[in-house]
C-alpha atoms as a PDB file:
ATOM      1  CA  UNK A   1      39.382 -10.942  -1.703  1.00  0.00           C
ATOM      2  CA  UNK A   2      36.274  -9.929   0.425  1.00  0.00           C
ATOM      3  CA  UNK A   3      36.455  -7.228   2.995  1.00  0.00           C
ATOM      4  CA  UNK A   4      36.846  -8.492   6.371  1.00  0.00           C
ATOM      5  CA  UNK A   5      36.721  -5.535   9.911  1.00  0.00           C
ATOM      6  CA  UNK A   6      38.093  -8.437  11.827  1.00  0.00           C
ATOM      7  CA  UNK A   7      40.670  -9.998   9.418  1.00  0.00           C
ATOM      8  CA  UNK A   8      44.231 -10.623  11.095  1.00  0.00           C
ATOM      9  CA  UNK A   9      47.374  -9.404  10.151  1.00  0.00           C
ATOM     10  CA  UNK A  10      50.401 -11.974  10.784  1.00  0.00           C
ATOM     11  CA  UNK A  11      53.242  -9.991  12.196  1.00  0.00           C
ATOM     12  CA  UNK A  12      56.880 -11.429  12.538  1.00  0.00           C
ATOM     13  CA  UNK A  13      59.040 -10.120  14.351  1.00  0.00           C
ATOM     14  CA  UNK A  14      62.673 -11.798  14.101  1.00  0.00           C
ATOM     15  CA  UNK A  15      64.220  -9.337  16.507  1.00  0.00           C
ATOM     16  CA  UNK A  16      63.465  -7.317  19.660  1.00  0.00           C
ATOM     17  CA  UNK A  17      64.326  -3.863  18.344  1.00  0.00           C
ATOM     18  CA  UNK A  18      61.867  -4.556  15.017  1.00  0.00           C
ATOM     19  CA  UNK A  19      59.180  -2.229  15.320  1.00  0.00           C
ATOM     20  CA  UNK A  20      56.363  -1.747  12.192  1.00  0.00           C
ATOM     21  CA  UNK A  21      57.099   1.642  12.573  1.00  0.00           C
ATOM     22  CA  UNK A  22      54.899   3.798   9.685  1.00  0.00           C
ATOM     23  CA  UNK A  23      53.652   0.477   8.461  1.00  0.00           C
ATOM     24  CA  UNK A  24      51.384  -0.312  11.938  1.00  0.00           C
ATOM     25  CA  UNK A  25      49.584   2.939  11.906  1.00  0.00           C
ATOM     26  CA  UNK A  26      48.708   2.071   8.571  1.00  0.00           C
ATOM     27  CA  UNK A  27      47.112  -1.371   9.438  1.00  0.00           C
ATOM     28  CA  UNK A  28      45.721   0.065  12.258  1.00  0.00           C
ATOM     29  CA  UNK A  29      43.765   2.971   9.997  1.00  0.00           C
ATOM     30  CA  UNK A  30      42.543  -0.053   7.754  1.00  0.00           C
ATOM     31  CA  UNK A  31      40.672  -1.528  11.165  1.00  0.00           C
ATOM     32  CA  UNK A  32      42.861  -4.551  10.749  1.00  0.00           C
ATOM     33  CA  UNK A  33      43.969  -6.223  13.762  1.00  0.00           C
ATOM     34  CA  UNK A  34      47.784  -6.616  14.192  1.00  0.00           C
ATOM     35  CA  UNK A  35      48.674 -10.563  15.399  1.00  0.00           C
ATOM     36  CA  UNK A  36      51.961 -10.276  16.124  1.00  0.00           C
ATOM     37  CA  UNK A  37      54.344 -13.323  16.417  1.00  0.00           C
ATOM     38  CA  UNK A  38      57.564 -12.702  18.116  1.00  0.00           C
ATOM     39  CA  UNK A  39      60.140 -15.841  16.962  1.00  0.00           C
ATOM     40  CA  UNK A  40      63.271 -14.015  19.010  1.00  0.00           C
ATOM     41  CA  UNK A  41      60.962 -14.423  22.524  1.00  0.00           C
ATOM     42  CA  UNK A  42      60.296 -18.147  21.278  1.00  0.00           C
ATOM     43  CA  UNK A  43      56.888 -17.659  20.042  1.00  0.00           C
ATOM     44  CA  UNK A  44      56.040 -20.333  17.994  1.00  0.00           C
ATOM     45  CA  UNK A  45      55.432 -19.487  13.843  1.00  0.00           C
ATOM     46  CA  UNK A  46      51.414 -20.666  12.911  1.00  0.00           C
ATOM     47  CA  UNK A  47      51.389 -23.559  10.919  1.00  0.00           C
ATOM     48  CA  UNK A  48      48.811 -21.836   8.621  1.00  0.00           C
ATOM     49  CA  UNK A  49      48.110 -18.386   7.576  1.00  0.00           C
ATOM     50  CA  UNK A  50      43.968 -19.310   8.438  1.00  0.00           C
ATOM     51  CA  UNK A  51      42.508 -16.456   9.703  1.00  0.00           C
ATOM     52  CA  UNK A  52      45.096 -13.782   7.914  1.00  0.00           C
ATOM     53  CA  UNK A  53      44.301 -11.350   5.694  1.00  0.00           C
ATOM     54  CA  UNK A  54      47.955 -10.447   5.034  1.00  0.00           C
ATOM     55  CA  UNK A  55      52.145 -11.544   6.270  1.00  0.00           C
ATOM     56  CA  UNK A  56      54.163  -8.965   7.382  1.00  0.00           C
ATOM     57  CA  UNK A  57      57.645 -10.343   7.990  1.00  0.00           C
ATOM     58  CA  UNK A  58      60.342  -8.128   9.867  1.00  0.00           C
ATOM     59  CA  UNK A  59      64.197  -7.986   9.658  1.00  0.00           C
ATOM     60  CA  UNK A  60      65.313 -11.691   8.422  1.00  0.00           C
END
């Protein structure tokens, strides 16, 4: 996979208290951009993962 600055990073949240906690500091030190999708406010869950270098998928 080819380095991308500007590549996404699908978040889902499935709950409000979900936090990345030591895992978004992380992303954030890589210069990838957090996209963060929050299904308990209703947010509605991308068809595709286009755009996303990587799925981070919280609580269940």
């Amino acid at each position: 996979m080819k380095y991308d600055p500007a590549a996404d990073v699908l978040v889902l949240e499935h709950a409000p208290h979900e936090g990345l906690y030591a895992i978004g500091p992380a992303l954030e030190a890589a210069r990838l951009r957090l996209r963060t999708c929050r299904v308990w406010a209703g947010d509605p869950v991308p068809d595709t993962l286009d755009g996303a270098a990587a799925l981070v998928v919280m609580g269940g």
